[in-house]
N, C-alpha and C. Protein backbone atom coordinates (compact mmCIF):
# COMPACT_ATOMS: atom_id res chain seq x y z
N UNK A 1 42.78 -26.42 -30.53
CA UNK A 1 41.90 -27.27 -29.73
C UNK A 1 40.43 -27.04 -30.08
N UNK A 2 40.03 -25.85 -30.11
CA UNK A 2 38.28 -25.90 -30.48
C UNK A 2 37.88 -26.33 -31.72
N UNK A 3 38.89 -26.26 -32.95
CA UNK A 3 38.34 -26.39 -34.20
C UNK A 3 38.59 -28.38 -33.80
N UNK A 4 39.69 -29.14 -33.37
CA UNK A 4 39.57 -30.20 -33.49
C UNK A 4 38.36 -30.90 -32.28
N UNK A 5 37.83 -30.50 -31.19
CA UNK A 5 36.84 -30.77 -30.54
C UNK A 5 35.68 -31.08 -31.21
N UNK A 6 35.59 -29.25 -32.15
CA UNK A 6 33.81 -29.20 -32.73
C UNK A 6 34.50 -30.42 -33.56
N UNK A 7 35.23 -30.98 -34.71
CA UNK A 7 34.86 -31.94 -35.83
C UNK A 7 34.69 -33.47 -34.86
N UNK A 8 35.45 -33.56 -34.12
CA UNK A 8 35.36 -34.69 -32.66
C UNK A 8 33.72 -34.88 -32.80
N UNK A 9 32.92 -33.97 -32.08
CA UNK A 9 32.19 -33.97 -31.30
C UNK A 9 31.04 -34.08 -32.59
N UNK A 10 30.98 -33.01 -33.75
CA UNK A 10 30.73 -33.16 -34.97
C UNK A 10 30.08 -34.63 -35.61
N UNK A 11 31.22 -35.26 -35.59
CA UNK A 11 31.42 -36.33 -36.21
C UNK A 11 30.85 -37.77 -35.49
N UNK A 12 31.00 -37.72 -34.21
CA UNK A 12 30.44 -37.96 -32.97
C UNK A 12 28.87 -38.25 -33.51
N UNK A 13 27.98 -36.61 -33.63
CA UNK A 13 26.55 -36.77 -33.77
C UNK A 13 26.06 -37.35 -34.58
N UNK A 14 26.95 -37.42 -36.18
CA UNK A 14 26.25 -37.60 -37.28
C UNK A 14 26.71 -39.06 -37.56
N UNK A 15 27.47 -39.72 -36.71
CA UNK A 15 27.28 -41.18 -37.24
C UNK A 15 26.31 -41.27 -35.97
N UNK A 16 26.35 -41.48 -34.68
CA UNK A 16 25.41 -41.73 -33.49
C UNK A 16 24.22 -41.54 -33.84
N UNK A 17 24.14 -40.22 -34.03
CA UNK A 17 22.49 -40.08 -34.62
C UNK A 17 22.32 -40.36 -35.60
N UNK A 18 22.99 -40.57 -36.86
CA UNK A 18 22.37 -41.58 -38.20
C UNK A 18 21.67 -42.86 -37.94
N UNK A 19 22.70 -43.23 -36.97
CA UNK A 19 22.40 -44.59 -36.67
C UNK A 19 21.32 -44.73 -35.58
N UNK A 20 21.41 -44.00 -34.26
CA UNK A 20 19.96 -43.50 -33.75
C UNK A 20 18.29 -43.32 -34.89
N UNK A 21 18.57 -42.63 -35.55
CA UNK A 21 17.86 -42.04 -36.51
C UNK A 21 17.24 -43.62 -37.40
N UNK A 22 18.05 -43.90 -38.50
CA UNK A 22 17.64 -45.11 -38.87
C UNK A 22 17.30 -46.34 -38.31
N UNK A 23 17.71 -46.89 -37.15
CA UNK A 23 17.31 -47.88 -36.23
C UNK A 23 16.04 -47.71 -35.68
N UNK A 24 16.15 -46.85 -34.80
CA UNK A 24 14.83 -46.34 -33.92
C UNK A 24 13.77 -45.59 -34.76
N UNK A 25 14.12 -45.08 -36.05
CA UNK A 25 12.72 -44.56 -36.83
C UNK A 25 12.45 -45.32 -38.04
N UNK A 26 13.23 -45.10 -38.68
CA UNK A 26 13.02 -45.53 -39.93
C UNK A 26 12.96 -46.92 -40.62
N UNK A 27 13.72 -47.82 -39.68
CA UNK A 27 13.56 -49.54 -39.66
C UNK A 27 12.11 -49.79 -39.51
N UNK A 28 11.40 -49.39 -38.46
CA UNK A 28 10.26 -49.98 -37.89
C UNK A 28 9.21 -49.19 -39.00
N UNK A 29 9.57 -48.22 -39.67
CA UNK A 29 8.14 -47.86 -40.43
C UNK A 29 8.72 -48.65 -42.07
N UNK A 30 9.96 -48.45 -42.06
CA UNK A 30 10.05 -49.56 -43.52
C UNK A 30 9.70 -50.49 -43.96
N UNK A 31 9.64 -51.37 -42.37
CA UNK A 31 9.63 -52.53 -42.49
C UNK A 31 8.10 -52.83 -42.32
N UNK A 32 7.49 -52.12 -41.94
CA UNK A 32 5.63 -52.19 -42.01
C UNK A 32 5.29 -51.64 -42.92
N UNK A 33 5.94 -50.93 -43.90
CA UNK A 33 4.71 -50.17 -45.04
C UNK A 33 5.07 -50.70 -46.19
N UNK A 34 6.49 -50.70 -46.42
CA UNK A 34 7.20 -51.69 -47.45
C UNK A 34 7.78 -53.24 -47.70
N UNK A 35 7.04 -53.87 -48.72
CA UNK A 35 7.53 -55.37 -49.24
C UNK A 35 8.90 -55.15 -49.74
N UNK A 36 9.62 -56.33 -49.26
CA UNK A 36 11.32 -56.51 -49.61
C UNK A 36 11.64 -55.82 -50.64
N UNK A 37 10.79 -56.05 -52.27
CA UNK A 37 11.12 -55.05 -53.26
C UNK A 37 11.19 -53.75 -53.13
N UNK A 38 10.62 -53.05 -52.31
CA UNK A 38 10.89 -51.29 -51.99
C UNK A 38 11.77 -51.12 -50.88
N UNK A 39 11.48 -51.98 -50.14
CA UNK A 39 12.28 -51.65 -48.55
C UNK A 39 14.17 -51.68 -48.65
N UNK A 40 14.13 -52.93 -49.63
CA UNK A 40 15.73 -53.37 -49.96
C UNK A 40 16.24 -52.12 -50.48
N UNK A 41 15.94 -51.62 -51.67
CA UNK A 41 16.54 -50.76 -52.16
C UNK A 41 16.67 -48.85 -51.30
N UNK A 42 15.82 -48.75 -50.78
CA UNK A 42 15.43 -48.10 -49.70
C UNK A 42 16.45 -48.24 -49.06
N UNK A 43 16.62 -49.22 -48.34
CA UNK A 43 18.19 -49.02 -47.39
C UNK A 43 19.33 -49.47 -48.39
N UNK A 44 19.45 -49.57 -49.16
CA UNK A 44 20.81 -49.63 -49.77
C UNK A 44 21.06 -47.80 -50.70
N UNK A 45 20.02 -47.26 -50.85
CA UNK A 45 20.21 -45.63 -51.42
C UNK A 45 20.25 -45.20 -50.14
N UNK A 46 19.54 -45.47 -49.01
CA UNK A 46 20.11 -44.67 -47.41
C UNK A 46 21.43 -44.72 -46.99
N UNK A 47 21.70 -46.09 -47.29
CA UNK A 47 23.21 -46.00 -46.76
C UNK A 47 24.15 -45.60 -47.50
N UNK A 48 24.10 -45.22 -49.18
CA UNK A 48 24.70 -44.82 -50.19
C UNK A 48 24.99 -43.34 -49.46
N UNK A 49 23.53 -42.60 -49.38
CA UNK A 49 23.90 -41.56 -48.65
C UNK A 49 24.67 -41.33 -47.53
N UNK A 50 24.14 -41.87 -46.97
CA UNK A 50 24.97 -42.24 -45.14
C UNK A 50 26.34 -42.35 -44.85
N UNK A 51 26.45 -43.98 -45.71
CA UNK A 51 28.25 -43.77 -45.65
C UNK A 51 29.48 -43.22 -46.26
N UNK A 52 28.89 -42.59 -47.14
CA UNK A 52 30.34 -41.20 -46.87
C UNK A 52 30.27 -40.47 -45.90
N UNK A 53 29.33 -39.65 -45.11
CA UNK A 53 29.37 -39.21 -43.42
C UNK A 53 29.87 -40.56 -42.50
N UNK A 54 29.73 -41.42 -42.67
CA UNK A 54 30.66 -42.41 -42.11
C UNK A 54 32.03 -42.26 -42.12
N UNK A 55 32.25 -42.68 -43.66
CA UNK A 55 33.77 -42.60 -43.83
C UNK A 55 34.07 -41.36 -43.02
N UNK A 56 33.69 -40.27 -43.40
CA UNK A 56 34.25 -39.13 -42.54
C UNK A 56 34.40 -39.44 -41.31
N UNK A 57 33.77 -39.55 -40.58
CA UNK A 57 33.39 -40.14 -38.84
C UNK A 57 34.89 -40.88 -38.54
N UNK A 58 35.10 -42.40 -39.73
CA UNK A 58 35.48 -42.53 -39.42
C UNK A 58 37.16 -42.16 -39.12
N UNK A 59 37.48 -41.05 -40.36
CA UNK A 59 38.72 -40.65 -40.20
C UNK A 59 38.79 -39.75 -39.35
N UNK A 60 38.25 -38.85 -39.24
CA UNK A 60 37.72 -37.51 -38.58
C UNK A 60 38.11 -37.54 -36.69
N UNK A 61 37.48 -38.54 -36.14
CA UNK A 61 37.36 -39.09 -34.95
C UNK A 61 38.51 -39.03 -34.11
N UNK A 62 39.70 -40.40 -35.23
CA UNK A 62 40.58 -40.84 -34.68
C UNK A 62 41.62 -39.91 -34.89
N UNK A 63 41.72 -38.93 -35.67
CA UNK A 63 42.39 -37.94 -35.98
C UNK A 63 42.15 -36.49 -35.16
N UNK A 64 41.22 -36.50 -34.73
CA UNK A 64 41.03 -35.22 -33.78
C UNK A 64 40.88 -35.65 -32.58
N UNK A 65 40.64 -36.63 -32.47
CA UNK A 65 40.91 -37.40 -30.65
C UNK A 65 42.44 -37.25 -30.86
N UNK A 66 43.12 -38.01 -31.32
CA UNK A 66 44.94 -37.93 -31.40
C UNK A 66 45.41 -36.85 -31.10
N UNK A 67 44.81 -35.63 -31.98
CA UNK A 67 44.88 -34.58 -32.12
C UNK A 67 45.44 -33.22 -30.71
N UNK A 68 43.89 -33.97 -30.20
CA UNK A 68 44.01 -33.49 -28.89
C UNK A 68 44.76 -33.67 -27.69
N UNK A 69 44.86 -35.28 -27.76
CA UNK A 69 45.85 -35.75 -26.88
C UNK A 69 47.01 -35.65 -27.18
N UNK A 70 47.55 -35.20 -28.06
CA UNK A 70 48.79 -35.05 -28.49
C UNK A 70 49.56 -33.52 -28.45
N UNK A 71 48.19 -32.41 -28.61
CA UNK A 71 48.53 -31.10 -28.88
C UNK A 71 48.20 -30.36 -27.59
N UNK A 72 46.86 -30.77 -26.91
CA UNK A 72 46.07 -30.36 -25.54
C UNK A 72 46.94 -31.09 -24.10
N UNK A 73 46.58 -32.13 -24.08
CA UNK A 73 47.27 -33.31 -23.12
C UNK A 73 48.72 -33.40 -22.91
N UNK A 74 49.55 -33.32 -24.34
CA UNK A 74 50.62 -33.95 -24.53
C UNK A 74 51.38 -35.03 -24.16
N UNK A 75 50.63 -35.93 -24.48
CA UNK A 75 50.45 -37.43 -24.80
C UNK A 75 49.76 -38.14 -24.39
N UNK A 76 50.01 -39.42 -24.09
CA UNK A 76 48.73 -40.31 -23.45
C UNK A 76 49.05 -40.83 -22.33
N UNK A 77 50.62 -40.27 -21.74
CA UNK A 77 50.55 -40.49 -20.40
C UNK A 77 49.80 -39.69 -19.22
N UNK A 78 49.12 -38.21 -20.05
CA UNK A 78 48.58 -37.32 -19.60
C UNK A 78 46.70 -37.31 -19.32
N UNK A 79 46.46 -38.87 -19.98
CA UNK A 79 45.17 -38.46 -20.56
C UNK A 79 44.52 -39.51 -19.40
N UNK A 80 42.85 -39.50 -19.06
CA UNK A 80 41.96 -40.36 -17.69
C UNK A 80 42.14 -41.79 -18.56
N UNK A 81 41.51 -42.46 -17.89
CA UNK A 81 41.26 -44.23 -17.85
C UNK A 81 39.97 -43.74 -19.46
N UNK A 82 39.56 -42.76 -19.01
CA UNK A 82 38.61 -42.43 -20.20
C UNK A 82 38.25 -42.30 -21.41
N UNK A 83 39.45 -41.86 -21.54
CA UNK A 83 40.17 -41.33 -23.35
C UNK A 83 40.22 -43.00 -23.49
N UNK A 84 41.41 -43.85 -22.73
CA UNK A 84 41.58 -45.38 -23.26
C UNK A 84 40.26 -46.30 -23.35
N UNK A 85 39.08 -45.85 -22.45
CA UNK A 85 37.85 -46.32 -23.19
C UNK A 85 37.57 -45.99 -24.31
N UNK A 86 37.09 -44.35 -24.57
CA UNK A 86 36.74 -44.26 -25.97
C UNK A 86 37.63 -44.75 -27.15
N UNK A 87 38.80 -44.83 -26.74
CA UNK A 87 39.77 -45.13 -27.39
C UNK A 87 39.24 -46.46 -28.37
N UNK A 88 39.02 -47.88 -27.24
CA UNK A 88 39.06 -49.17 -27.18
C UNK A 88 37.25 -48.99 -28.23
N UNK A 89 36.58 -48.61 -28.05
CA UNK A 89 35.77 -48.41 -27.97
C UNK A 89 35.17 -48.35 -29.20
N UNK A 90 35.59 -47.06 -29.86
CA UNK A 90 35.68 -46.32 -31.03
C UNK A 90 36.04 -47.33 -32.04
N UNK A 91 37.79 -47.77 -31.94
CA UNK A 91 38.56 -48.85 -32.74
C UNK A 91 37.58 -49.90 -32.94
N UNK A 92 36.79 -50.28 -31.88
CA UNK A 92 36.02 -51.42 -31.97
C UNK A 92 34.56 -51.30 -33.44
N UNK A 93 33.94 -49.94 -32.69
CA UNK A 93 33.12 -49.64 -33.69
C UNK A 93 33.59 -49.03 -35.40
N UNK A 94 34.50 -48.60 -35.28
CA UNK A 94 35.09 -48.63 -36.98
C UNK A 94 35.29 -49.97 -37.27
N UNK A 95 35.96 -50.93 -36.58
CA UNK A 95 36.06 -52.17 -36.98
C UNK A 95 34.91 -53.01 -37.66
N UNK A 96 33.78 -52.83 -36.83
CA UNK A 96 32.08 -52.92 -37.27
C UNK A 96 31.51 -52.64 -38.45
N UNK A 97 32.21 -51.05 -38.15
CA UNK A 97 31.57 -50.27 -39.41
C UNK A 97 32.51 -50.70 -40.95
N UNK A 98 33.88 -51.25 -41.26
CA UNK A 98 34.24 -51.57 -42.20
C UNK A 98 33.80 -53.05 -42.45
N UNK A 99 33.55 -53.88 -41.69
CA UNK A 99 33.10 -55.11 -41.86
C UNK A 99 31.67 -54.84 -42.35
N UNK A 100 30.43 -54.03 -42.01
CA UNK A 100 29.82 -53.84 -42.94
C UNK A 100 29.52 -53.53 -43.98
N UNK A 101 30.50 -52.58 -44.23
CA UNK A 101 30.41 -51.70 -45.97
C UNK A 101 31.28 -52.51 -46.61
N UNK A 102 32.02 -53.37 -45.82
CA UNK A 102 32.70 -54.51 -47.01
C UNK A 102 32.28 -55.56 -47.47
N UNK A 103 31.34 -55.83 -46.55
CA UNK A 103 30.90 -57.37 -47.14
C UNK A 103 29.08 -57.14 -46.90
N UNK A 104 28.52 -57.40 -45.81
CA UNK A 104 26.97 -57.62 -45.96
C UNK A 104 26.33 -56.15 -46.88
N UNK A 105 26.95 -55.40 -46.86
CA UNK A 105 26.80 -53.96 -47.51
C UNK A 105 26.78 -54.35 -48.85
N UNK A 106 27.76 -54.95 -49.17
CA UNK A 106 27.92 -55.05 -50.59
C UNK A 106 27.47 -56.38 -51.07
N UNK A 107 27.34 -57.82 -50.44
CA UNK A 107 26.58 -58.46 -50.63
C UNK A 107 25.20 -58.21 -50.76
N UNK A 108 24.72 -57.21 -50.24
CA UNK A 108 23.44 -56.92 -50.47
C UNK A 108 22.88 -56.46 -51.70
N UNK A 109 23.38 -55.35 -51.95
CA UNK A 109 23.65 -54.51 -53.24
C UNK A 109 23.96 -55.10 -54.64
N UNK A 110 24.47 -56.41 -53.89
CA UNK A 110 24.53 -57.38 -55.68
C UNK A 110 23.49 -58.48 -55.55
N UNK A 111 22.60 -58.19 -54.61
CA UNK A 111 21.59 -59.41 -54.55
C UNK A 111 20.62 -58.29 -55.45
N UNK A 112 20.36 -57.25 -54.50
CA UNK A 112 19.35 -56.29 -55.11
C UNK A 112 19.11 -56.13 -56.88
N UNK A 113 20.71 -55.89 -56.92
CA UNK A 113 21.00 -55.79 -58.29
C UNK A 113 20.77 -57.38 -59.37
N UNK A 114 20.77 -58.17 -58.75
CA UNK A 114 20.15 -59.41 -59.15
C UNK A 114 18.86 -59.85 -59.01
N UNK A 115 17.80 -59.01 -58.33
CA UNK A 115 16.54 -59.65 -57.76
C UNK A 115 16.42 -60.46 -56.94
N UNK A 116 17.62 -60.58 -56.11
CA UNK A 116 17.51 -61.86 -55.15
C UNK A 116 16.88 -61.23 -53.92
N UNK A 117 15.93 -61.58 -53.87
CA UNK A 117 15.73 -59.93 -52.19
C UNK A 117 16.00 -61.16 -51.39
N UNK A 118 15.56 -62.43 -51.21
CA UNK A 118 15.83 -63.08 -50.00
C UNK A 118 17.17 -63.11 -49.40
N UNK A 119 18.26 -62.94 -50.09
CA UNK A 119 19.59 -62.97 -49.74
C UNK A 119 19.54 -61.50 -49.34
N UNK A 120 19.22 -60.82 -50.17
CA UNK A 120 19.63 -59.00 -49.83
C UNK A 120 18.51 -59.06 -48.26
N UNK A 121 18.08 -59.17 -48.38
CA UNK A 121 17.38 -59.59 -46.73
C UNK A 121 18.05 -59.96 -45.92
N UNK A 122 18.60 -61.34 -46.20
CA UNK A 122 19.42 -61.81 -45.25
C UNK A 122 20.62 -60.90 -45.11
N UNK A 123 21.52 -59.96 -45.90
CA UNK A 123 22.51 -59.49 -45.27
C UNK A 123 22.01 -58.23 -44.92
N UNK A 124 20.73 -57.32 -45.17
CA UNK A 124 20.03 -56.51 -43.92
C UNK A 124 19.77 -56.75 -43.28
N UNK A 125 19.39 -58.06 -42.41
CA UNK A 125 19.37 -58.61 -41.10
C UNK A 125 20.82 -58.73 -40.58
N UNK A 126 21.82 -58.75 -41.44
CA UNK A 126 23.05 -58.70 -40.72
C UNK A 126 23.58 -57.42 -40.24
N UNK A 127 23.15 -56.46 -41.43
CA UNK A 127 23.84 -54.86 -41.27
C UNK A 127 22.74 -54.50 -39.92
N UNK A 128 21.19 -54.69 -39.86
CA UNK A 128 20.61 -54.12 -38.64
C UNK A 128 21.46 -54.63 -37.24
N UNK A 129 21.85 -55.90 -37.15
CA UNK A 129 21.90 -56.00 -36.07
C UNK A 129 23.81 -55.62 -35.90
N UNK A 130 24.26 -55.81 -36.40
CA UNK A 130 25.70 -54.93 -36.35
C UNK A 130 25.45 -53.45 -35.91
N UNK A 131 24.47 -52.49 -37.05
CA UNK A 131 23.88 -51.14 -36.56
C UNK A 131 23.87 -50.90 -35.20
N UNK A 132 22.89 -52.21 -34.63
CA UNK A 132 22.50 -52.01 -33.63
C UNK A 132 23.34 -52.17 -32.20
N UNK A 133 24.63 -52.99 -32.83
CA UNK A 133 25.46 -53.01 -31.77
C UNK A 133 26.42 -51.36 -31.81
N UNK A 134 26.59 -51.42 -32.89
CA UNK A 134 27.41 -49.87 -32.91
C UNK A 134 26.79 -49.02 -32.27
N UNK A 135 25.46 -48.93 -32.49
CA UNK A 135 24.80 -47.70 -31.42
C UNK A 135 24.63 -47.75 -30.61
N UNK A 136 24.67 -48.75 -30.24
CA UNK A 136 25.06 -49.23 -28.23
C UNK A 136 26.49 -48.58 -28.05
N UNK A 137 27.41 -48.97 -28.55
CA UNK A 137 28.79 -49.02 -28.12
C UNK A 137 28.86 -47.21 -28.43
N UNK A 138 28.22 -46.91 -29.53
CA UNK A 138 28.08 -45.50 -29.53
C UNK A 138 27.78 -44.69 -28.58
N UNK A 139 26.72 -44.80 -27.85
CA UNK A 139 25.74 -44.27 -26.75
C UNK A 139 26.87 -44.53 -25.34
N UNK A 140 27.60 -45.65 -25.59
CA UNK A 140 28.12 -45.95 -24.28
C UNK A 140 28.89 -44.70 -24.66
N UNK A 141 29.97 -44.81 -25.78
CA UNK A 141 30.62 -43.85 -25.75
C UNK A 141 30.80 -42.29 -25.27
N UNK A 142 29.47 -41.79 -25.54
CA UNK A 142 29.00 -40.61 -25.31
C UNK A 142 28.89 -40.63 -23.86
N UNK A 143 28.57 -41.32 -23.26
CA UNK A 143 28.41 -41.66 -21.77
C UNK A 143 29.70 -41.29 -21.08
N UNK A 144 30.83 -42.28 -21.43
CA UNK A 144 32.16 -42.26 -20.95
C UNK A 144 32.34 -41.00 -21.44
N UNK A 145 32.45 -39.99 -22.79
CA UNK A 145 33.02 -39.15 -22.77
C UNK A 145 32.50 -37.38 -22.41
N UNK A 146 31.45 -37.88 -21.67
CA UNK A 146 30.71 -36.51 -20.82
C UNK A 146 31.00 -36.88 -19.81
N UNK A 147 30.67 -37.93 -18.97
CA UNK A 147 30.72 -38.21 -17.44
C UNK A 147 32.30 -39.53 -17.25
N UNK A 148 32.65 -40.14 -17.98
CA UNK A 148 34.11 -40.74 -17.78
C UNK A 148 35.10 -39.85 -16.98
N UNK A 149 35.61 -38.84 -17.40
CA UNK A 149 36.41 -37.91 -16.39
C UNK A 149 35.91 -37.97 -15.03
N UNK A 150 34.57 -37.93 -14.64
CA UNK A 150 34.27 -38.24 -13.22
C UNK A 150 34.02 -39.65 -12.75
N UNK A 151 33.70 -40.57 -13.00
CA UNK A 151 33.88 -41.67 -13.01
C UNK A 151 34.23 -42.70 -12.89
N UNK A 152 35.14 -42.51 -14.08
CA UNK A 152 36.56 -43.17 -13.95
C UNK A 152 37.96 -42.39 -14.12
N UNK A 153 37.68 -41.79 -13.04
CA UNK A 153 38.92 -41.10 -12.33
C UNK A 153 39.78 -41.62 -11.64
N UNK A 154 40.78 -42.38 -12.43
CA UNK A 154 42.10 -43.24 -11.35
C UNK A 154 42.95 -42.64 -11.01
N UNK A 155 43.63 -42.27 -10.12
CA UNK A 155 44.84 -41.49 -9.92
C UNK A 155 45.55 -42.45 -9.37
């Protein structure tokens, strides 16, 4: 149980706060100091970096949440209304997160690679505001899974 919690909880920070991190800091000074030609490529080497700690996140997560409920709980008839939020929750935001690195991610990356910045623009206006829903649904997450047990406590 503790080693699958810390990678849970782990994995938890470093997509939440990536995405904290790049939204709330680093969008708003990119986008004022740098013209499309620096800024584009700029977030396409950020997220080069970024999403392999993604990918991790995203296997990592659903595998040590299971983990727990399966080895701690023993099963999911055992587990609050809570776990089936993060549950719903989570699924939702990987869902997000592969629809970006599959398509506006990589549409972008072949505009760049073409000089097209107006298109590679247009699908960074798609990946920000997707970002920006994940880190909502993120934040909620964190919410439900500190204070959910009290909360939404159904018996």
């Amino acid at each position: 149980m503790p080693l699958a919690i810390t990678l849970h909880v782990l994995s938890a920070v470093v997509w939440v706060g990536g995405m904290f991190f790049a939204y709330m800091a680093l969008r708003p000074v990119a986008a004022s100091l740098l013209e499309p030609p620096l800024r584009l490529p700029l977030w396409s080497k950020t997220f080069a970096r970024f999403f392999p700690w993604v990918w991790a996140a995203v296997v990592l997560l659903p595998t040590s949440g299971y983990w727990m409920i399966f080895s701690t709980f023993e099963g999911m008839d055992n587990v609050g209304l809570y776990v089936d939020v993060m549950q719903v929750i989570g699924f939702g935001m990987i869902g997000i997160y592969l629809y970006i690195f599959f398509l506006p991610y990589q549409r972008m990356n072949r505009a760049i690679a073409a000089g097209d910045f107006a298109s590679a623009g247009k699908q960074l206006a798609v990946i920000r505001r997707l970002i920006g829903t994940n880190l909502i649904l993120g934040l909620v997450t964190i919410i439900v899974a500190t204070g959910g047990a009290y909360w939404l406590n159904v018996d």
